[in-house]
N, C-alpha and C. Protein backbone atom coordinates (compact mmCIF):
# COMPACT_ATOMS: atom_id res chain seq x y z
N UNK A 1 278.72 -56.75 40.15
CA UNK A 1 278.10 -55.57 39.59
C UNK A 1 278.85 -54.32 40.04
N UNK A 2 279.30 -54.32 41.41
CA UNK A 2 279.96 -53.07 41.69
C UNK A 2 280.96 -52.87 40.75
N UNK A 3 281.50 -54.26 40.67
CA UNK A 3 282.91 -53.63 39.87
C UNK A 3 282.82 -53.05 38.80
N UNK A 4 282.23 -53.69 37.91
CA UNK A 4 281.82 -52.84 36.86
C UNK A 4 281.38 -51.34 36.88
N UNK A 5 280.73 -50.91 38.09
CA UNK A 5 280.52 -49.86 38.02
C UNK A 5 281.99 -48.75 38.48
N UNK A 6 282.84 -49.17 39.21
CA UNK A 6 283.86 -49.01 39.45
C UNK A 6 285.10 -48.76 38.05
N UNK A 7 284.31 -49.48 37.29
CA UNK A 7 285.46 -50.07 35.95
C UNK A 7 286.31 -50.77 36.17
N UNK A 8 286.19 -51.80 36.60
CA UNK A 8 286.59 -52.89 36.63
C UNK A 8 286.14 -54.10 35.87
N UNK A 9 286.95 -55.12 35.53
CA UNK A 9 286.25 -56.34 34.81
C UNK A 9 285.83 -57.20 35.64
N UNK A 10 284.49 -57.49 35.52
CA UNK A 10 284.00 -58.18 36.71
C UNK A 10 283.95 -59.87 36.89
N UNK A 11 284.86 -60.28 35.61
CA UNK A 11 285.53 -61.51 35.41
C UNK A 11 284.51 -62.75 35.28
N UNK A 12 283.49 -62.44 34.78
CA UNK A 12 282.31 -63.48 34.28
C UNK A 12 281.34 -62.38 34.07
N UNK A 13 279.95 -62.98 34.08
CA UNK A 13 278.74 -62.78 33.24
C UNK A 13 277.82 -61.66 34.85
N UNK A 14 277.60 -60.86 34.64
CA UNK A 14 277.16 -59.78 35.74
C UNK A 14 275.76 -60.22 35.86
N UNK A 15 274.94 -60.66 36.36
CA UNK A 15 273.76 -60.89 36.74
C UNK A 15 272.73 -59.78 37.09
N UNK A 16 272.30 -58.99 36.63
CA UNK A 16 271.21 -57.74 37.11
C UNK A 16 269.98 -58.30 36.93
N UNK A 17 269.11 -58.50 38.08
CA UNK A 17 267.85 -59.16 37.76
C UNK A 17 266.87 -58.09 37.06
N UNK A 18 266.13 -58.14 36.86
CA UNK A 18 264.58 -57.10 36.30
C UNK A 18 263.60 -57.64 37.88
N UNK A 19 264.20 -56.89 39.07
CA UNK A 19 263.20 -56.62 40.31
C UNK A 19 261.49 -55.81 39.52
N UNK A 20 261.69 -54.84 38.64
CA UNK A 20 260.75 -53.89 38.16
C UNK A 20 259.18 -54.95 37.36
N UNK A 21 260.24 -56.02 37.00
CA UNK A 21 258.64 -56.93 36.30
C UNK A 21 258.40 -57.68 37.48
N UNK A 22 258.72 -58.23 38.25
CA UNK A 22 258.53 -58.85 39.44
C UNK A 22 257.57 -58.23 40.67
N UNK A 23 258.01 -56.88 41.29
CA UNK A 23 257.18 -56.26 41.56
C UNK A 23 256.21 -55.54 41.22
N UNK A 24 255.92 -55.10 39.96
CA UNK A 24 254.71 -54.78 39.21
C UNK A 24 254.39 -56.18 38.76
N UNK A 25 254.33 -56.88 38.68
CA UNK A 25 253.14 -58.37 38.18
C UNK A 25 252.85 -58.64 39.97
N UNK A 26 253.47 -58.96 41.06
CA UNK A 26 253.05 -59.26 42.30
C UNK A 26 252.18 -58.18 42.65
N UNK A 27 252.58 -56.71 42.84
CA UNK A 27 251.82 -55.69 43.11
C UNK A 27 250.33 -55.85 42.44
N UNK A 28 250.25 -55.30 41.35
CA UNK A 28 249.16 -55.40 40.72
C UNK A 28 247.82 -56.98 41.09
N UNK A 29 248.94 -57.92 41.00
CA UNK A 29 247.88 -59.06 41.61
C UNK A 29 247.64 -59.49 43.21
N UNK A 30 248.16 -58.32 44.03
CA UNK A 30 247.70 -58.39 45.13
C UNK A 30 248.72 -59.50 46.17
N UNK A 31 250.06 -59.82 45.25
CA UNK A 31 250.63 -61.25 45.89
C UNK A 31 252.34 -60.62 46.16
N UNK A 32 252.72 -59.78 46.48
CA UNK A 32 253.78 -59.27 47.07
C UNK A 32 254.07 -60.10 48.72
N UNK A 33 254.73 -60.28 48.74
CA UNK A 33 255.26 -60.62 50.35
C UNK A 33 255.11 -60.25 51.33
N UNK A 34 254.09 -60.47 52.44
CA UNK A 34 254.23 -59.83 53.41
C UNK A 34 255.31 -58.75 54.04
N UNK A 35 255.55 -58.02 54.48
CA UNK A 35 256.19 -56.49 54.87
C UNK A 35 256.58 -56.04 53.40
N UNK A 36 256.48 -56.94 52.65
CA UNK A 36 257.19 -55.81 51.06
C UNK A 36 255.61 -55.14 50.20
N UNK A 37 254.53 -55.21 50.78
CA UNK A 37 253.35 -54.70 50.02
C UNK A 37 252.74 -53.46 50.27
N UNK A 38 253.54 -53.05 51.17
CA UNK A 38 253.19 -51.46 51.80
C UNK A 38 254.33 -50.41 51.03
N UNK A 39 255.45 -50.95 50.26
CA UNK A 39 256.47 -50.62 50.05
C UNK A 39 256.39 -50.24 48.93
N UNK A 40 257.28 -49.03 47.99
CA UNK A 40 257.43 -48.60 46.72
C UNK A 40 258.56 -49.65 45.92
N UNK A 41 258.77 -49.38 45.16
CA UNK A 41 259.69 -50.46 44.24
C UNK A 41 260.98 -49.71 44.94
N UNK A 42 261.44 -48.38 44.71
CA UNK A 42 262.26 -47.75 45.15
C UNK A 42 262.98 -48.31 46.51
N UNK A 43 261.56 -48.31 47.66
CA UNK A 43 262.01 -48.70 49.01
C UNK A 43 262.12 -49.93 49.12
N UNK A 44 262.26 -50.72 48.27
CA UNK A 44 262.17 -51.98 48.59
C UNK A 44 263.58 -52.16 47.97
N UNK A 45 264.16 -51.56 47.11
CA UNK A 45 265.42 -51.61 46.71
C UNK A 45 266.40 -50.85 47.45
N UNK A 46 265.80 -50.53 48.72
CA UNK A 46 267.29 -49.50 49.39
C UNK A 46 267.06 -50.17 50.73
């Protein structure tokens, strides 16, 4: 992924997950991971 952002060819298929449906469906149902449920989507990505 970096490379690409770099401009580079990143020489196969770049994988970017969707973290954003993952943590809003866990959040909302109360089932986030212990230390990650106090956390914003933001902080959990830095």
């Amino acid at each position: 992924m970096l490379s690409v952002i770099r401009g580079e060819e990143p020489g196969g298929l770049v994988f970017v997950p969707r973290l954003d449906i993952w943590y809003n469906f866990n959040k909302a149902h109360n089932s986030l991971p212990e230390g990650f449920d106090n956390l914003s989507l933001r902080e959990l990505t830095e």
